[in-house]
N, C-alpha and C. Protein backbone atom coordinates (compact mmCIF):
# COMPACT_ATOMS: atom_id res chain seq x y z
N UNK A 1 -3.12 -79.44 44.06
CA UNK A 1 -3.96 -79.28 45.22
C UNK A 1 -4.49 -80.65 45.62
N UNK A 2 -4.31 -80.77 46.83
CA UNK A 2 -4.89 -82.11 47.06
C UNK A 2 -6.57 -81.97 47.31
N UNK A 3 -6.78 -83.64 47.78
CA UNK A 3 -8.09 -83.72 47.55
C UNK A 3 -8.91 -83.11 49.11
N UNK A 4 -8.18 -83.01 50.19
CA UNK A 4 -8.30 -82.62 51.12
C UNK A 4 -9.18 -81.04 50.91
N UNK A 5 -8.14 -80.23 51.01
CA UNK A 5 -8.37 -79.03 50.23
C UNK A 5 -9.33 -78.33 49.09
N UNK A 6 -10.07 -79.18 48.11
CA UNK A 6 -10.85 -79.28 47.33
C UNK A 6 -12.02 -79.28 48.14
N UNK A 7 -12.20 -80.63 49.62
CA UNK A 7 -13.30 -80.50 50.05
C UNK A 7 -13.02 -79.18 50.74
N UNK A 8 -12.25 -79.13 51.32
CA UNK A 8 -12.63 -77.60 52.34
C UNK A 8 -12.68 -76.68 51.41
N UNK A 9 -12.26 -76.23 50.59
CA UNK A 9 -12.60 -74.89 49.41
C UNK A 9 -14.25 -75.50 49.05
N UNK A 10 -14.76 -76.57 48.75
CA UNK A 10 -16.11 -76.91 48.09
C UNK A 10 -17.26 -76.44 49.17
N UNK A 11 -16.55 -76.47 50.49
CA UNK A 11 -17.58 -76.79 51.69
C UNK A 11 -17.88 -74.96 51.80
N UNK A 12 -16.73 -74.51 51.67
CA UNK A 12 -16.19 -72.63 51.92
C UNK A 12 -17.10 -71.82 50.79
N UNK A 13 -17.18 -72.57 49.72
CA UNK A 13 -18.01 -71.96 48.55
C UNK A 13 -19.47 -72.15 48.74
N UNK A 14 -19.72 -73.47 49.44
CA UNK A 14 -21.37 -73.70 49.52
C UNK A 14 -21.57 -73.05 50.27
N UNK A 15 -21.05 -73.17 51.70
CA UNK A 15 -21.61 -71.94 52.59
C UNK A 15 -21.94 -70.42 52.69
N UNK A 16 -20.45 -69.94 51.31
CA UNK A 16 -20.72 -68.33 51.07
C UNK A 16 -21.88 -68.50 49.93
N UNK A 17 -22.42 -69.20 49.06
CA UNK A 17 -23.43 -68.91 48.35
C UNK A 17 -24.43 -69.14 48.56
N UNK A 18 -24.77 -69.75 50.14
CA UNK A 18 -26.17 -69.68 50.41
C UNK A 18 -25.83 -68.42 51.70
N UNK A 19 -24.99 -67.81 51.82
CA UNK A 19 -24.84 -66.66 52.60
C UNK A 19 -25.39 -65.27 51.22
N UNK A 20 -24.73 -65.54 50.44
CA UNK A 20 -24.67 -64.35 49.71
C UNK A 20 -26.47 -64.50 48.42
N UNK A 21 -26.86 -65.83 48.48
CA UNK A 21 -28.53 -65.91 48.43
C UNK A 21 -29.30 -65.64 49.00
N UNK A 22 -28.63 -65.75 50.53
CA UNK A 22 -29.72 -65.12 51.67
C UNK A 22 -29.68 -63.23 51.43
N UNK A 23 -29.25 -62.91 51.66
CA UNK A 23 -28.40 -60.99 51.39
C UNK A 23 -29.05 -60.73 50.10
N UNK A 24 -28.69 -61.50 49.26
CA UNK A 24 -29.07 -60.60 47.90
C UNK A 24 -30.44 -60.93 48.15
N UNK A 25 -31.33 -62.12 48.48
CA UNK A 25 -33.03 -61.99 49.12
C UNK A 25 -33.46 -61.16 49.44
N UNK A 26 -32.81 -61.07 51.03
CA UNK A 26 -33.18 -59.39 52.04
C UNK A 26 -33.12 -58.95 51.45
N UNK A 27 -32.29 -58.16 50.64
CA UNK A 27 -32.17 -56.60 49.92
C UNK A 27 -32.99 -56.74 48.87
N UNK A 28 -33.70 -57.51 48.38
CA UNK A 28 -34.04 -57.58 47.17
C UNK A 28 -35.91 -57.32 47.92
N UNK A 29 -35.61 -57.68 49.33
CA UNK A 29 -37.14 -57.88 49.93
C UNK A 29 -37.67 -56.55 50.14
N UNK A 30 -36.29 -55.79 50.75
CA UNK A 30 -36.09 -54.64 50.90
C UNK A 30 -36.53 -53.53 50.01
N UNK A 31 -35.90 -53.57 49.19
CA UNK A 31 -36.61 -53.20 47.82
C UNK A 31 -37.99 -52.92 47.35
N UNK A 32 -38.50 -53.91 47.29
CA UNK A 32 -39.84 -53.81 47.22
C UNK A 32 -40.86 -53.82 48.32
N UNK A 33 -40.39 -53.64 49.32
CA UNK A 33 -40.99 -52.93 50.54
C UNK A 33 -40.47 -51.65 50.42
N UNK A 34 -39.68 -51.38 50.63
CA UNK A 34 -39.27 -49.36 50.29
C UNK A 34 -40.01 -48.54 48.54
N UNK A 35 -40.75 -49.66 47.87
CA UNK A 35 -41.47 -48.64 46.62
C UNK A 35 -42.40 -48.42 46.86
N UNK A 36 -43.13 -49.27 48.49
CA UNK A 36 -44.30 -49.45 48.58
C UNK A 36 -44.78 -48.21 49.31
N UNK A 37 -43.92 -47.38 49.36
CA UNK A 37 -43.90 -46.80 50.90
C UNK A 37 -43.24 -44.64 50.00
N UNK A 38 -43.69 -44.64 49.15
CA UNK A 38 -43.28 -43.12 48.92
C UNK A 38 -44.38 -42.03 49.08
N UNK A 39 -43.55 -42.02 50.05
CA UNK A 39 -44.59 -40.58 51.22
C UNK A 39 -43.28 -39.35 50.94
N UNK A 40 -43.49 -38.35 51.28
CA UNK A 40 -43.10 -36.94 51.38
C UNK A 40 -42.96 -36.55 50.06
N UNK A 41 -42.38 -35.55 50.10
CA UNK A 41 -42.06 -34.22 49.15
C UNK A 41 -40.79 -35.11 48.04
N UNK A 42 -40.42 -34.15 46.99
CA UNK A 42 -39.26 -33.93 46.15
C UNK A 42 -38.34 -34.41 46.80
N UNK A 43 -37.25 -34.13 47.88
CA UNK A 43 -36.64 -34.49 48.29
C UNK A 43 -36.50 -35.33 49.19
N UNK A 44 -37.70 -36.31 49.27
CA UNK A 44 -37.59 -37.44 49.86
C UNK A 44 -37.71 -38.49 49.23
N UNK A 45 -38.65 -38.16 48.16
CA UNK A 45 -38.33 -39.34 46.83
C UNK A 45 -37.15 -39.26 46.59
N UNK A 46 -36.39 -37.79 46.06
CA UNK A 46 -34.86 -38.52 45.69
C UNK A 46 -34.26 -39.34 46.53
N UNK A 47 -33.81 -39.13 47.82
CA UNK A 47 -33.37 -39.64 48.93
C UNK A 47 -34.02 -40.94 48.47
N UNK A 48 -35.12 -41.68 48.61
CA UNK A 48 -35.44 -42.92 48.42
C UNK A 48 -34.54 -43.53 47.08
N UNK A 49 -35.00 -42.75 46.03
CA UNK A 49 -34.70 -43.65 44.94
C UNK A 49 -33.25 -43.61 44.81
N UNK A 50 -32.59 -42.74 45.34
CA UNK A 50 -30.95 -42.93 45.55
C UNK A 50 -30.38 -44.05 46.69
N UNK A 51 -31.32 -44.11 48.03
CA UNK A 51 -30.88 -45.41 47.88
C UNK A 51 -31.75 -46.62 47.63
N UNK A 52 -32.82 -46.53 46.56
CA UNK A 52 -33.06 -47.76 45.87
C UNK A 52 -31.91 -48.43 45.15
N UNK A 53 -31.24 -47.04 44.50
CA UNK A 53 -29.98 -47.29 43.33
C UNK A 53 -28.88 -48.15 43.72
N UNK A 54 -28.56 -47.33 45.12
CA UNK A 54 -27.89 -47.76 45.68
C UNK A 54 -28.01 -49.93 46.22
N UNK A 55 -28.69 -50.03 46.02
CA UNK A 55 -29.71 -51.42 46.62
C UNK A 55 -29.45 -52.48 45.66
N UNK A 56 -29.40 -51.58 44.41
CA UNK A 56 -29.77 -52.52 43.13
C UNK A 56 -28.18 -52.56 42.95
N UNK A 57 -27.20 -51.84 43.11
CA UNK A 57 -25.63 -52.04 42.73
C UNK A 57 -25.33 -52.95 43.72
N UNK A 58 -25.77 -52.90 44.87
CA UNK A 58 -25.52 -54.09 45.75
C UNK A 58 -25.38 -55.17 45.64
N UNK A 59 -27.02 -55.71 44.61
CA UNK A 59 -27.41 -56.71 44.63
C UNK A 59 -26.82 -57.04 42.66
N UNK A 60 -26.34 -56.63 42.39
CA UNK A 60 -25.67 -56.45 41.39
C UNK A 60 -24.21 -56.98 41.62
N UNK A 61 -23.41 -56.45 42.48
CA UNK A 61 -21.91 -56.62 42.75
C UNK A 61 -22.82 -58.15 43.80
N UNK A 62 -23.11 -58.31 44.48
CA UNK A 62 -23.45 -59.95 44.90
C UNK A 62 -23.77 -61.25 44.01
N UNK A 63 -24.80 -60.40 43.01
CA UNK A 63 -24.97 -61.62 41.78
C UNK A 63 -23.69 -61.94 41.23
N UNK A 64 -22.75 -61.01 40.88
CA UNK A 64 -21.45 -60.76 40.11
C UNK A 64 -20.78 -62.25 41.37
N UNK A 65 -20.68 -61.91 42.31
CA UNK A 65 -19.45 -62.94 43.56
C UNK A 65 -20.66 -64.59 43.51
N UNK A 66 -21.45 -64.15 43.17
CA UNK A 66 -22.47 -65.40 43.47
C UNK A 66 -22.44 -66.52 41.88
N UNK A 67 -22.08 -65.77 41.09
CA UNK A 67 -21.16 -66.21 39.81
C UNK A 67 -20.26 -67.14 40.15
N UNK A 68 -19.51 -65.75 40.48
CA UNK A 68 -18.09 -66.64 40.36
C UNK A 68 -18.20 -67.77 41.40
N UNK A 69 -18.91 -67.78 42.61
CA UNK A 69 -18.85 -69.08 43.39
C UNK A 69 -19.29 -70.38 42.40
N UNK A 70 -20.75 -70.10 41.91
CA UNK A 70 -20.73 -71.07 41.44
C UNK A 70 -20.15 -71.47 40.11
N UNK A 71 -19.12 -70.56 39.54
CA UNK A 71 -18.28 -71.45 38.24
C UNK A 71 -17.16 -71.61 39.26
N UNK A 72 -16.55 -71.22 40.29
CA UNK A 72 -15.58 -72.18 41.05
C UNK A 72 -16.21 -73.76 41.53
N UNK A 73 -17.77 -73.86 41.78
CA UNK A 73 -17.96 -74.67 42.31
C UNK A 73 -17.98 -76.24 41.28
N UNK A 74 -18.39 -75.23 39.58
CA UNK A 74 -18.26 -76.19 38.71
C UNK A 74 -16.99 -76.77 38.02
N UNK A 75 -15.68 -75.76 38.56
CA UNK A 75 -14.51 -76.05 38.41
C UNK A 75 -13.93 -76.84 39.32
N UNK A 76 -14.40 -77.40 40.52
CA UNK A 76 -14.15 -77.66 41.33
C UNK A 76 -14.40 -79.70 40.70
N UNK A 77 -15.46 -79.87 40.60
CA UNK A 77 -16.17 -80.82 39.69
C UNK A 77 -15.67 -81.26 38.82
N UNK A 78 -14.86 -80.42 37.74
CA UNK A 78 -14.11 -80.93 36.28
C UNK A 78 -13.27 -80.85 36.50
N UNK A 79 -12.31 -80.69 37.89
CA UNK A 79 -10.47 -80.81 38.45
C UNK A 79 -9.84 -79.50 37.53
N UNK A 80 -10.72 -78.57 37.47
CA UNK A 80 -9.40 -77.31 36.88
C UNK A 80 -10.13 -75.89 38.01
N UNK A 81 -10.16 -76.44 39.29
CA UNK A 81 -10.12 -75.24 40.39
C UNK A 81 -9.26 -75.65 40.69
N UNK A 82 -8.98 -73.95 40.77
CA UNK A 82 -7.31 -73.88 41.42
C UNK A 82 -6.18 -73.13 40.30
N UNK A 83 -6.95 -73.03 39.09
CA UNK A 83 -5.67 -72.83 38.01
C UNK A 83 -6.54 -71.50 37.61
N UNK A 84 -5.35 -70.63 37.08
CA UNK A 84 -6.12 -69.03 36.26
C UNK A 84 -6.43 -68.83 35.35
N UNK A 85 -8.09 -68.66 34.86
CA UNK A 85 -8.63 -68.67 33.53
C UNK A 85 -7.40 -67.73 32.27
N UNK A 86 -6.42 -67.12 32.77
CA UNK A 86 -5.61 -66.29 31.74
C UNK A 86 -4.58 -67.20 30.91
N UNK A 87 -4.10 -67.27 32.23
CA UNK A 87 -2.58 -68.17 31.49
C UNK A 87 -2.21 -69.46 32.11
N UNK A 88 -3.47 -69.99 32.68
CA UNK A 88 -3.64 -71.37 33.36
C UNK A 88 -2.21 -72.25 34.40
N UNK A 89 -1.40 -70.91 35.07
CA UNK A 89 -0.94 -71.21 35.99
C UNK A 89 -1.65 -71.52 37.23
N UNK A 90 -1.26 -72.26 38.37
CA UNK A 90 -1.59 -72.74 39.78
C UNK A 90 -1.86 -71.55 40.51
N UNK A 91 -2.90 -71.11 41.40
CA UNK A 91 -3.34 -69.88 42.26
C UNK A 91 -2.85 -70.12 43.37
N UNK A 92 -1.98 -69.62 44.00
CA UNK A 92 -1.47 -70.01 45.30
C UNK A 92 -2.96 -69.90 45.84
N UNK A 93 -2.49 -71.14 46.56
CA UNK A 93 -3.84 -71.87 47.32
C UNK A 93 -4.02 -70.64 48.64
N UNK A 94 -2.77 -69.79 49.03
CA UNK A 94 -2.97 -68.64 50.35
C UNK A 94 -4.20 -67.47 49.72
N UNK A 95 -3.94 -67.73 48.12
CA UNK A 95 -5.22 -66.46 47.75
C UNK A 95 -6.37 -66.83 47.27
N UNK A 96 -6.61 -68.52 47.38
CA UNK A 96 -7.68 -69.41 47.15
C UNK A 96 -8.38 -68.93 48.42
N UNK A 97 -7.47 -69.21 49.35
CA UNK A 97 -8.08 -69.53 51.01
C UNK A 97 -8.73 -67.75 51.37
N UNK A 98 -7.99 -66.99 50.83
CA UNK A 98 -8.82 -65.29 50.95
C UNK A 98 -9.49 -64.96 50.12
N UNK A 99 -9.59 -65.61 49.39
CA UNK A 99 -11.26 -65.48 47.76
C UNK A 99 -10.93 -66.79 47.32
N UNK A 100 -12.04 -67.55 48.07
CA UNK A 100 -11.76 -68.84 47.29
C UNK A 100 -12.17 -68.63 45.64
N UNK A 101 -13.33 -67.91 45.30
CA UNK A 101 -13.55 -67.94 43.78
C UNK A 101 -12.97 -66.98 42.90
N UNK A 102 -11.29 -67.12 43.58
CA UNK A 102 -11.12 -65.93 42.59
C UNK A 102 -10.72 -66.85 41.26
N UNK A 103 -10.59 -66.39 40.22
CA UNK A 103 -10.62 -66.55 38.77
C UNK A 103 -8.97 -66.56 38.10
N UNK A 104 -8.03 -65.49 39.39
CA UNK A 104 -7.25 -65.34 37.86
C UNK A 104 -5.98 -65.12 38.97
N UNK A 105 -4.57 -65.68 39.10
CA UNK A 105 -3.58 -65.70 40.01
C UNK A 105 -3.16 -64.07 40.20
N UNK A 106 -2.28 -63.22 40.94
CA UNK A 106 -1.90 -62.36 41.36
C UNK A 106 -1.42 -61.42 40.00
N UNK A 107 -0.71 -62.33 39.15
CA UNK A 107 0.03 -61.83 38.19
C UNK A 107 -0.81 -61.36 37.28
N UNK A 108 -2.00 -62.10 37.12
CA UNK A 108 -2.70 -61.43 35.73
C UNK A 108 -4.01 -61.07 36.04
N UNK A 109 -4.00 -60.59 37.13
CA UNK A 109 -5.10 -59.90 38.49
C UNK A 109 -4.47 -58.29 38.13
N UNK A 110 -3.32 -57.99 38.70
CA UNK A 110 -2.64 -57.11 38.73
C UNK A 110 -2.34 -56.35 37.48
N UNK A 111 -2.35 -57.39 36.27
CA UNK A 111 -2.10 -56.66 34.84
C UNK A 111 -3.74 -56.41 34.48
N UNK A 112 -4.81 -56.87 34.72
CA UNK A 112 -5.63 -56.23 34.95
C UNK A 112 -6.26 -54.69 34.86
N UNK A 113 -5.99 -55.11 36.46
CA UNK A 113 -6.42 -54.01 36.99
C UNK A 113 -5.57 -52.84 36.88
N UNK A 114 -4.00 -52.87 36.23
CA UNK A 114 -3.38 -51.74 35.28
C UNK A 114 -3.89 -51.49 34.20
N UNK A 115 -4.53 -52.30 33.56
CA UNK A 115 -4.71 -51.97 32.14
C UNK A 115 -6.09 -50.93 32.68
N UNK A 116 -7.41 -51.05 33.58
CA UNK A 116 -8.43 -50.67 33.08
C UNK A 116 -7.99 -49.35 34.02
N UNK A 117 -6.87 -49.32 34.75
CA UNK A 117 -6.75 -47.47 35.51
C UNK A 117 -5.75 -47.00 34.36
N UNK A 118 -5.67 -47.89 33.19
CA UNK A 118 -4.95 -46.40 32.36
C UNK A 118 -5.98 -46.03 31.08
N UNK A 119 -7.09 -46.65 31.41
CA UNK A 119 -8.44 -46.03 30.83
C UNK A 119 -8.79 -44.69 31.33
């Protein structure tokens, strides 16, 4: 990968992790403005706290992508972004450019995600 490319993937990662800091904020603001606030009956608390639940998996699956940005961003730094934590082949840079932080090339993405649907 050239050095070109490194900056535009570095520039693509800073921008989605102060996108995905801002979001997981709101919702997190969100949050604790909606506990403040339980008015009605039985079935409006559930309704609330289902989607509190809902709020917290959100901000859960965002911390999870807000990860991986920033260990792409520290891989990016020590020259091994770009390669798959499995079997340390090259990530085609076309599936860098559609998840820049992804972690792991097509091939051992895919063996994956077979292994945990025959759970």
């Amino acid at each position: 990968m050239n050095k070109k490319d490194l900056i535009n993937f570095k520039k693509i990662l800073m921008q989605k992790r102060i996108e995905f800091l801002n979001k997981t904020s709101n919702i997190q603001r969100e949050i604790g403005a909606d506990t403040d606030t339980n008015i009605g009956d039985e079935m409006d608390t559930a309704s609330q706290n289902s989607e509190r639940e809902m709020h917290f998996e959100l901000v859960a699956n965002d911390k999870i992508t807000l990860d991986a940005i920033n260990d792409a961003l520290v891989k990016i730094e020590k020259g091994t972004y770009g390669n798959c934590e499995c079997c340390s082949n090259v990530i085609l840079v076309e599936r860098l450019k559609a998840i820049p932080w992804t972690k792991y090339c097509i091939k051992c993405q895919s063996e994956s995600e077979n292994l945990q649907n025959r759970k």
